[in-house]
C-alpha atoms as a PDB file:
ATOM      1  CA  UNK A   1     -32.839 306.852  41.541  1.00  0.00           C
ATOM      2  CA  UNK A   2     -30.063 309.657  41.391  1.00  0.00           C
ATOM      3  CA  UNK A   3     -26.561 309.526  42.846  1.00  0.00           C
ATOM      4  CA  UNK A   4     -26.090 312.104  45.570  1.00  0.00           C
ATOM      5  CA  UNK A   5     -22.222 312.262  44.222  1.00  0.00           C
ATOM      6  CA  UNK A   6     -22.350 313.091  40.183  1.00  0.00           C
ATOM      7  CA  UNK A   7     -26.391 313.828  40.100  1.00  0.00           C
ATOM      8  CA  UNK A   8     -27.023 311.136  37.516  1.00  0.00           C
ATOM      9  CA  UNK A   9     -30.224 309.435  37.706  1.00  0.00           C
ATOM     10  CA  UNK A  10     -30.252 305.582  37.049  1.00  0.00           C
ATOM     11  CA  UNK A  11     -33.652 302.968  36.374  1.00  0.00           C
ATOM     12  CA  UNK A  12     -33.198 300.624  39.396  1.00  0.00           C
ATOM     13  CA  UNK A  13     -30.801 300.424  42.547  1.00  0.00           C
ATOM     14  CA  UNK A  14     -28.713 298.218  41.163  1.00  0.00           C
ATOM     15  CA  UNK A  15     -26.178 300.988  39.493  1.00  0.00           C
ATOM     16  CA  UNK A  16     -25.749 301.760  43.260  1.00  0.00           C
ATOM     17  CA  UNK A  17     -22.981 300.379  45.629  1.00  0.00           C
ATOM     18  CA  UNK A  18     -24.659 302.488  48.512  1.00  0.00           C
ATOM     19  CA  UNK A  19     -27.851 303.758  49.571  1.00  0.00           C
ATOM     20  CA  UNK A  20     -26.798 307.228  48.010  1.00  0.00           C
ATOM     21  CA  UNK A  21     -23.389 306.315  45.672  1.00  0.00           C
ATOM     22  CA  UNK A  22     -23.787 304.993  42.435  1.00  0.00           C
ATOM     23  CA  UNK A  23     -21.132 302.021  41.503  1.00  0.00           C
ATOM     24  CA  UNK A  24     -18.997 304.578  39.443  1.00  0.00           C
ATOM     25  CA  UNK A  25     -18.790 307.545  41.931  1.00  0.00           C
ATOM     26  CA  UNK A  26     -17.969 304.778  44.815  1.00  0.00           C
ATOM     27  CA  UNK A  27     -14.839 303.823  42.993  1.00  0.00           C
ATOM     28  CA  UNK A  28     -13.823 307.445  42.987  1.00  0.00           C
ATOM     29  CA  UNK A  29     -13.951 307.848  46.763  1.00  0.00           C
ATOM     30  CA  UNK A  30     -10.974 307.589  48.526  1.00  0.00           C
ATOM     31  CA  UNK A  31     -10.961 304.371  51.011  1.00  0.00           C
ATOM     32  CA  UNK A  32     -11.392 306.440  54.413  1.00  0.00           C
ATOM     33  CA  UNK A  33     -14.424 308.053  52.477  1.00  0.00           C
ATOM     34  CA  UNK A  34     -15.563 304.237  51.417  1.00  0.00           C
ATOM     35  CA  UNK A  35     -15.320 303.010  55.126  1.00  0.00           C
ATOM     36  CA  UNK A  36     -17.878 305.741  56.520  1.00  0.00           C
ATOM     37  CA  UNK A  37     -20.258 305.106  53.144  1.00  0.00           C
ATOM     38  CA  UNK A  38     -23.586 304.051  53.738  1.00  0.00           C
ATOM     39  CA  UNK A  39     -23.792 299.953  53.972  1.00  0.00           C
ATOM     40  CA  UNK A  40     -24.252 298.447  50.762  1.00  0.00           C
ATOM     41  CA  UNK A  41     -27.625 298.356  48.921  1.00  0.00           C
ATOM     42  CA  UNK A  42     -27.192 295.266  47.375  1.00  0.00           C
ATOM     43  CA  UNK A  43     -27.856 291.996  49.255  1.00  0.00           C
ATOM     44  CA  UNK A  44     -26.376 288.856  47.427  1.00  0.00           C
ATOM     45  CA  UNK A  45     -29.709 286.551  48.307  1.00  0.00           C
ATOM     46  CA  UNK A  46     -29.495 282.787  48.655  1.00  0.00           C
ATOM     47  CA  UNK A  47     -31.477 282.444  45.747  1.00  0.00           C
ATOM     48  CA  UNK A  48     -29.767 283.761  43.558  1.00  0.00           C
ATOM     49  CA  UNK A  49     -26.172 281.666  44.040  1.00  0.00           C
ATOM     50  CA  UNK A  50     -26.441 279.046  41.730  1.00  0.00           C
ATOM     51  CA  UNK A  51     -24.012 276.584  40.072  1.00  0.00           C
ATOM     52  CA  UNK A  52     -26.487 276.825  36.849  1.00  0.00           C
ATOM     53  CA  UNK A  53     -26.321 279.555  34.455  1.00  0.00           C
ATOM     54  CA  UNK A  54     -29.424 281.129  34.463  1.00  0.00           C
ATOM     55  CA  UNK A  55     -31.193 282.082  37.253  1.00  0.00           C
ATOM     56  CA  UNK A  56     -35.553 281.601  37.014  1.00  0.00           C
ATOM     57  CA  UNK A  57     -37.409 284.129  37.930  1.00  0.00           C
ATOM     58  CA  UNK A  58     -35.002 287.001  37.322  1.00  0.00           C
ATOM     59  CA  UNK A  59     -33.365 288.683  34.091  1.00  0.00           C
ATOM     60  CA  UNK A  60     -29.449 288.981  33.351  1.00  0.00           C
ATOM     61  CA  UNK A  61     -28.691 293.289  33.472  1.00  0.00           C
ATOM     62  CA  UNK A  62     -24.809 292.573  33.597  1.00  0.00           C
ATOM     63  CA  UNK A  63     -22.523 290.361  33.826  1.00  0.00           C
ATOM     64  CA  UNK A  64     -19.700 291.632  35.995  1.00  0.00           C
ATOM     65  CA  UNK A  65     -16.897 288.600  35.152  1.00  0.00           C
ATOM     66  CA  UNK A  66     -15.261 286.258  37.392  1.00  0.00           C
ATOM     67  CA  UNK A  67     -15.603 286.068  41.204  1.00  0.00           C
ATOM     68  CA  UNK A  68     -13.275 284.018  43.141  1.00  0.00           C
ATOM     69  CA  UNK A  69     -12.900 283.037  46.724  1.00  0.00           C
ATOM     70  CA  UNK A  70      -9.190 281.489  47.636  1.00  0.00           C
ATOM     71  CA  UNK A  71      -8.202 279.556  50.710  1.00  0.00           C
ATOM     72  CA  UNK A  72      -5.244 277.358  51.804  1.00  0.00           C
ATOM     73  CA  UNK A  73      -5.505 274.872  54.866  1.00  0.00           C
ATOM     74  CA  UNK A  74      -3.014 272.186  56.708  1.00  0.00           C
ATOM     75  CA  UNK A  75      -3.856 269.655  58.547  1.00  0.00           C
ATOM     76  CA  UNK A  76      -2.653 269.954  62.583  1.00  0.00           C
ATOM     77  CA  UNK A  77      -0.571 267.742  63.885  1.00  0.00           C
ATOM     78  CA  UNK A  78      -3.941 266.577  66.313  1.00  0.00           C
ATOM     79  CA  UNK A  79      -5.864 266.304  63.083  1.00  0.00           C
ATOM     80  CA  UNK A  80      -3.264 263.987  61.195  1.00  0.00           C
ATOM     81  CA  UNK A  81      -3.580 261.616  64.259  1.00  0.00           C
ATOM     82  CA  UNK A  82      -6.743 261.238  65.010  1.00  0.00           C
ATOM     83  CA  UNK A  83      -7.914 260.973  61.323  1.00  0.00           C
ATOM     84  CA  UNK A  84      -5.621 257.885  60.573  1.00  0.00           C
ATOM     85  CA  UNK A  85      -6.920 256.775  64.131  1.00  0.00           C
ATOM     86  CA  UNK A  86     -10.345 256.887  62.197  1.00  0.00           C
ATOM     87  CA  UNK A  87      -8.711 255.173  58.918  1.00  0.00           C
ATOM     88  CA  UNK A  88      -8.449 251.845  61.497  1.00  0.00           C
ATOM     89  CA  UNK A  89     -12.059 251.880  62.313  1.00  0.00           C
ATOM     90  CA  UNK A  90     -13.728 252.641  58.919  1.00  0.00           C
ATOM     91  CA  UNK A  91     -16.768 254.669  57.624  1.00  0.00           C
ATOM     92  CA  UNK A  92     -16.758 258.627  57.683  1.00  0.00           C
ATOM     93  CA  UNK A  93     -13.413 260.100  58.861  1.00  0.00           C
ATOM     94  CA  UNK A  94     -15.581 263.196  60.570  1.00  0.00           C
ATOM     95  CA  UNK A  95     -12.001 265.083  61.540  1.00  0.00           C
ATOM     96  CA  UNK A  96     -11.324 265.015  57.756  1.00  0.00           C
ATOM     97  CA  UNK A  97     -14.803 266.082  56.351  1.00  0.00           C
ATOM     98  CA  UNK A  98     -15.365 269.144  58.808  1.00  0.00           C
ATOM     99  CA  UNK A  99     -12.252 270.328  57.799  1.00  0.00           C
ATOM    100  CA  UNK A 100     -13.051 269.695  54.124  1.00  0.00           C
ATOM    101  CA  UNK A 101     -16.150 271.147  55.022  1.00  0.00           C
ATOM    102  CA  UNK A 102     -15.149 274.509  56.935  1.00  0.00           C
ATOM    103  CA  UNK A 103     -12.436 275.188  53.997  1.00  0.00           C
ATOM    104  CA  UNK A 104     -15.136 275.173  51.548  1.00  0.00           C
ATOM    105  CA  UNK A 105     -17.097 277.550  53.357  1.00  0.00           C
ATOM    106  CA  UNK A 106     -14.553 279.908  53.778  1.00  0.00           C
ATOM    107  CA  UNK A 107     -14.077 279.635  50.154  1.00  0.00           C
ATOM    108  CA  UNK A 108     -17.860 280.007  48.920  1.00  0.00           C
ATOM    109  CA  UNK A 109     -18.063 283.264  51.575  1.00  0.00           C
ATOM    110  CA  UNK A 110     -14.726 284.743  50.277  1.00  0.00           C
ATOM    111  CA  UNK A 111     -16.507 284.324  46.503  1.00  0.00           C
ATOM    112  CA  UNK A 112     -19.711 286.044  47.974  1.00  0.00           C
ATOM    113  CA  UNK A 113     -17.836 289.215  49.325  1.00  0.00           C
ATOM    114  CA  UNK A 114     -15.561 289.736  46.180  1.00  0.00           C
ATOM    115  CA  UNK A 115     -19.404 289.483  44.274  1.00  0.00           C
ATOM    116  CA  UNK A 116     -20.837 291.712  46.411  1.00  0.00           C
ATOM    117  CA  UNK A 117     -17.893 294.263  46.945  1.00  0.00           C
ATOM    118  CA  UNK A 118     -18.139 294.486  42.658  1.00  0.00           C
ATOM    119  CA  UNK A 119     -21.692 295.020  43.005  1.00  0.00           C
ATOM    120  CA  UNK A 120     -23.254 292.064  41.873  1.00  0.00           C
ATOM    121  CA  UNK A 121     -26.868 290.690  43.648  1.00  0.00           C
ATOM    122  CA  UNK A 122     -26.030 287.353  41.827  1.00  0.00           C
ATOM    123  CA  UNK A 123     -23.390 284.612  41.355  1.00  0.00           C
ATOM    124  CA  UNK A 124     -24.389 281.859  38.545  1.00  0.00           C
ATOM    125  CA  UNK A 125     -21.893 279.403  37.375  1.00  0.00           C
ATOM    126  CA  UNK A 126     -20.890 278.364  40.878  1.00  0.00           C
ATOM    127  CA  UNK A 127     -17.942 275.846  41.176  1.00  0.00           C
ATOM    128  CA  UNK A 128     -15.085 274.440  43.276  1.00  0.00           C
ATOM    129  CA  UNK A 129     -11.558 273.538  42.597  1.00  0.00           C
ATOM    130  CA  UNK A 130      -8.767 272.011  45.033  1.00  0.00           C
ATOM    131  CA  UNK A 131      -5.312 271.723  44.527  1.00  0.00           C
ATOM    132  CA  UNK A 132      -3.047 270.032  47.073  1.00  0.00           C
ATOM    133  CA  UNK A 133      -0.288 272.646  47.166  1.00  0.00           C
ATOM    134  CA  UNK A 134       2.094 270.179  49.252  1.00  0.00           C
ATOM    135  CA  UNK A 135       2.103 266.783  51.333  1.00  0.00           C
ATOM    136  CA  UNK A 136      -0.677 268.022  53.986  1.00  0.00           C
ATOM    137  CA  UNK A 137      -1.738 271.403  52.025  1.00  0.00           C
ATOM    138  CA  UNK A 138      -4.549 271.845  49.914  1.00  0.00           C
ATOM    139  CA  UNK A 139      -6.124 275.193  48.112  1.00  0.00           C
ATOM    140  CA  UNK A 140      -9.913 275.197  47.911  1.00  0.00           C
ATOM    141  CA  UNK A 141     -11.287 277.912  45.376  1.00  0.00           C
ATOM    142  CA  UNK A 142     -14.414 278.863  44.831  1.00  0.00           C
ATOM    143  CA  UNK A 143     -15.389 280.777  41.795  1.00  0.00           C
ATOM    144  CA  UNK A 144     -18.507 281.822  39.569  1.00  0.00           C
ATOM    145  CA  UNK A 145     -19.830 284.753  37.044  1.00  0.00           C
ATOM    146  CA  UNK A 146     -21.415 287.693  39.379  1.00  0.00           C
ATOM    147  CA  UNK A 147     -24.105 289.334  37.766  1.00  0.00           C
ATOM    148  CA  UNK A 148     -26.377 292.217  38.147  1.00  0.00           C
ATOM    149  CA  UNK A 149     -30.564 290.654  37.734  1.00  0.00           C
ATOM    150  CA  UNK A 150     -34.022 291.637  38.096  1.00  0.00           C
ATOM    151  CA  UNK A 151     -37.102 290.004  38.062  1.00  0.00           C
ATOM    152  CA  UNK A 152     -38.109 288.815  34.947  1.00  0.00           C
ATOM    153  CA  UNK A 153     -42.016 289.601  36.199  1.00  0.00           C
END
C-alpha cells in the first residue's frame, strides 16, 4: 500500500490511520485536516480484546504501549435511597450493579477509542482498577497493551 501524503509504500494496512494516510503523515495533519480524513482503516474487532497476552490466531507487529480508559461516577441522591432500600430486602442490589456495570463500560469503550485513535487493531492485557475517590465517588479505569497483529496463517 502507499501513502497518498509522503508516497511511501508499506506491506499491510496496518501502517495506515486512514484509507489513504499512513500513521506518520496523519500525525502531521493539522486537526481541521484530521476531522475531514477518511474514517479510520483499522477496526478494533471483538476478538481481538483480550485480558490474556497473546492473542491465537494472529501475530504481534507492534506493540504500541499502554491504553487507558478513565471514568469517575457518584451515586444520585435517588440511587443512594433506593439501594439501601434494597440492602433491607437482600440478594442483588440491581440499582448498584447497573451502575457498576454502565461505569465499566464507559471505561472499557474509552480504552477502545484511545487504542484505536493510536492505531492499534488489538488490546491484550485487558484489566480494571477502581478507586473510591471520596464517600460516594469511585474511578473505574480500564487499561491494556494496544498492539498492531496479523494473522499468524
Amino acid at each position: 500500500m502507499k501513502c497518498e501524503q509522503c508516497g511511501k509504500e508499506y506491506p499491510s494496512e496496518y501502517y495506515f490511520r486512514t484509507e489513504t494516510v499512513c500513521n506518520e503523515c496523519y500525525e502531521k495533519l493539522t486537526p481541521e485536516e484530521k476531522q475531514t480524513a477518511h474514517q479510520p482503516k483499522l477496526a478494533l474487532d471483538p476478538s481481538r480484546l483480550t485480558t490474556t497476552f497473546t492473542l491465537d490466531g494472529y501475530r504481534i507487529q507492534k506493540y504500541l504501549g499502554v491504553v487507558r480508559g478513565i471514568t469517575v461516577r457518584s451515586r444520585s441522591l435517588f440511587g443512594t435511597i433506593g439501594g439501601s432500600l434494597q440492602t433491607l430486602v437482600g440478594g442483588n442490589i440491581t440499582l448498584f450493579t447497573e451502575l457498576c456495570e454502565k461505569t465499566r463500560r464507559e471505561a472499557f469503550e474509552m480504552m477502545v477509542d484511545h487504542a484505536r485513535e493510536i492505531g492499534a487493531n488489538g488490546v491484550i492485557g485487558i484489566r480494571y482498577d477502581a478507586t473510591e475517590v471520596m464517600d460516594g465517588v469511585t474511578e473505574v479505569l480500564c487499561y491494556g497493551t494496544a498492539v498492531v497483529v496479523e494473522s499468524a496463517a
